[in-house]
C-alpha atoms as a PDB file:
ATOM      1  CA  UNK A   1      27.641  91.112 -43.512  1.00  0.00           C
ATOM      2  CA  UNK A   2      26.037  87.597 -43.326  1.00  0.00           C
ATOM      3  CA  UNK A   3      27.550  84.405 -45.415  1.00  0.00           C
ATOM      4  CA  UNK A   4      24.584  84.797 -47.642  1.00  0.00           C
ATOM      5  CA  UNK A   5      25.463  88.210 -48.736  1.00  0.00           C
ATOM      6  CA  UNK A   6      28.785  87.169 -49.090  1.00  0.00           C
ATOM      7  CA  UNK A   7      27.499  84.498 -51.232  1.00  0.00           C
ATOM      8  CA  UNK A   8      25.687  87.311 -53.346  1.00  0.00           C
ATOM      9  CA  UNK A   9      28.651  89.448 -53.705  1.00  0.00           C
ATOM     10  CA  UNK A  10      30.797  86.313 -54.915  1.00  0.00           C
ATOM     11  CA  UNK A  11      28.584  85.287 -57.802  1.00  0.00           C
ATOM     12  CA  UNK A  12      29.167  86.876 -60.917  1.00  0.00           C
ATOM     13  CA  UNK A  13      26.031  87.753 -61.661  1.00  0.00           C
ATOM     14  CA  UNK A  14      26.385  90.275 -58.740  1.00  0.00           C
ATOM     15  CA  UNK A  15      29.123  92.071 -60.804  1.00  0.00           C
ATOM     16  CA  UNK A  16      27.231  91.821 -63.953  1.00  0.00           C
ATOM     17  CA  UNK A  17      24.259  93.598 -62.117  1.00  0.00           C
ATOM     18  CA  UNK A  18      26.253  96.257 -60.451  1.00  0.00           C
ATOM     19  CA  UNK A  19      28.344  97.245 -64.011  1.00  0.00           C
ATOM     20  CA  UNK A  20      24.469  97.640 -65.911  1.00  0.00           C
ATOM     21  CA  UNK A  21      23.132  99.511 -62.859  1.00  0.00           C
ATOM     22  CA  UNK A  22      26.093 102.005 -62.045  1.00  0.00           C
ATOM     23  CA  UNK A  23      25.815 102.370 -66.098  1.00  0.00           C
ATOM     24  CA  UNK A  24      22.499 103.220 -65.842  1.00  0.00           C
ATOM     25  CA  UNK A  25      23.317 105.941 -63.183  1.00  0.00           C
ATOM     26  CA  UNK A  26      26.253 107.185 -65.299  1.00  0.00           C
ATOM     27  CA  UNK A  27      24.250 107.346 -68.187  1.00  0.00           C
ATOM     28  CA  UNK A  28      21.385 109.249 -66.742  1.00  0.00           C
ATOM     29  CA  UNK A  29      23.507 111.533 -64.495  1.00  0.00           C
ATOM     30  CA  UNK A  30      25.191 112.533 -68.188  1.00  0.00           C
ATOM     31  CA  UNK A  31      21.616 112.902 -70.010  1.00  0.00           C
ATOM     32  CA  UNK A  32      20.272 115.330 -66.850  1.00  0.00           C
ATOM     33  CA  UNK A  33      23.909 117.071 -66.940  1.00  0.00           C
ATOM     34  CA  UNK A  34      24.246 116.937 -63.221  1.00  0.00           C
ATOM     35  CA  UNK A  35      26.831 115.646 -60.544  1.00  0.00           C
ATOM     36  CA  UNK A  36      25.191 114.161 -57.927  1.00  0.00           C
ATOM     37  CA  UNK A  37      28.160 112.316 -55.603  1.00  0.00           C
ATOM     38  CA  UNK A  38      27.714 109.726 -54.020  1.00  0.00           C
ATOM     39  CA  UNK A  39      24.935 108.120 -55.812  1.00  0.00           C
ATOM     40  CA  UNK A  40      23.302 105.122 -53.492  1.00  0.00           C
ATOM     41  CA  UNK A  41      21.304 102.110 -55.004  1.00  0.00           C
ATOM     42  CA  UNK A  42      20.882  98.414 -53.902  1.00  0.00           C
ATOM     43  CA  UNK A  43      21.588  95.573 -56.075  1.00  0.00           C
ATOM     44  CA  UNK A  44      20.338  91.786 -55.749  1.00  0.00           C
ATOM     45  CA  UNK A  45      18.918  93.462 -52.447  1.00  0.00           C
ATOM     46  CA  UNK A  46      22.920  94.517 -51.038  1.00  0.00           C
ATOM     47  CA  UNK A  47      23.429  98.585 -50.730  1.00  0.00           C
ATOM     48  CA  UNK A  48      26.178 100.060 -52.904  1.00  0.00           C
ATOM     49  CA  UNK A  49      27.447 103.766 -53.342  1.00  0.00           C
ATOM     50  CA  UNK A  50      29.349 104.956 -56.259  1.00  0.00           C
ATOM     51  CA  UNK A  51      30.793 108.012 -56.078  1.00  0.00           C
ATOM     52  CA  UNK A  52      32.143 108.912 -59.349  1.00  0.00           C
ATOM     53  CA  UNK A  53      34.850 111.584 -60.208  1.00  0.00           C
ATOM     54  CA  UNK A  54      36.247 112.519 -63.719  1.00  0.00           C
ATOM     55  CA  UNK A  55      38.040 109.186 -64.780  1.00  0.00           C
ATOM     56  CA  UNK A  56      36.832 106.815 -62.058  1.00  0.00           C
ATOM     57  CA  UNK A  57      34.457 105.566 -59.840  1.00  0.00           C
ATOM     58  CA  UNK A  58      34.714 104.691 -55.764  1.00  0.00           C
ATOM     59  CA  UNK A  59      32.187 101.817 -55.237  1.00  0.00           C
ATOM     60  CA  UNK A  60      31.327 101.128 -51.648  1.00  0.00           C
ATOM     61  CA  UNK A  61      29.521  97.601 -50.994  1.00  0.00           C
ATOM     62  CA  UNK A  62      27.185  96.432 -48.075  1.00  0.00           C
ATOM     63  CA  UNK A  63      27.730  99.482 -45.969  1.00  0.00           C
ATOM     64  CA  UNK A  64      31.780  99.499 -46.606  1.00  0.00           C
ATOM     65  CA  UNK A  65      32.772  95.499 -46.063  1.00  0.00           C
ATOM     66  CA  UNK A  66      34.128  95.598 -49.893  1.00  0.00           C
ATOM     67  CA  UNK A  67      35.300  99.225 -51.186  1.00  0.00           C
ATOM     68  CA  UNK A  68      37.007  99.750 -54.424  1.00  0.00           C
ATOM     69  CA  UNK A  69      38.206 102.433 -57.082  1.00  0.00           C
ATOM     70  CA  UNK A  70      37.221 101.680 -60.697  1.00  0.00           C
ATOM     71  CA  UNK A  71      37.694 103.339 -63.560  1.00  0.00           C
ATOM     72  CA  UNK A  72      34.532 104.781 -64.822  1.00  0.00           C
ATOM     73  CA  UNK A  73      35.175 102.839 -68.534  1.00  0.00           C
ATOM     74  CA  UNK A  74      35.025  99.703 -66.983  1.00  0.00           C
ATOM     75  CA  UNK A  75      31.641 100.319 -65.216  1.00  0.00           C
ATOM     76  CA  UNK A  76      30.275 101.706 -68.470  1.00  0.00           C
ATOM     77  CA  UNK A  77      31.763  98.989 -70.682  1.00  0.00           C
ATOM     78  CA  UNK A  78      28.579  96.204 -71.984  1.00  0.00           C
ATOM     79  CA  UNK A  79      29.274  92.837 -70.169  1.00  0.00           C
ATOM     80  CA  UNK A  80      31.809  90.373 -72.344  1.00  0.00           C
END
């Protein structure tokens, strides 16, 4: 990962972009009623997987440099 991806990744607006996308994959996931796991997408241009299980969420960003388990509330939440 490069120090302007790191840059990306740092800004809020990264996280703000990630939460309404991976909401947006939720959501239509639910409407289709499938399970499709993991689920890959970019944001701002920067690859992220989100693997998703009952109550919460494995998010995988720029090919595994940042990994994380959230629950699946907080990715659905709207921004504060």
């Amino acid at each position: 990962m490069d120090t302007t991806q790191q840059q990306a990744i740092a800004d809020p607006a990264f996280e703000t972009a990630l939460r309404a996308k991976a909401k947006d994959v939720i959501d239509t996931m639910g409407q289709l009623q499938v399970e499709a796991s993991p689920i890959t997408f970019d944001v701002n241009g920067i690859a992220v997987e989100l693997a998703c299980g009952e109550n919460d969420c494995r998010v995988t960003i720029a090919d595994g440099s940042y990994q994380l388990r959230v629950p699946v509330g907080w990715l659905t939440a709207p921004p504060t």
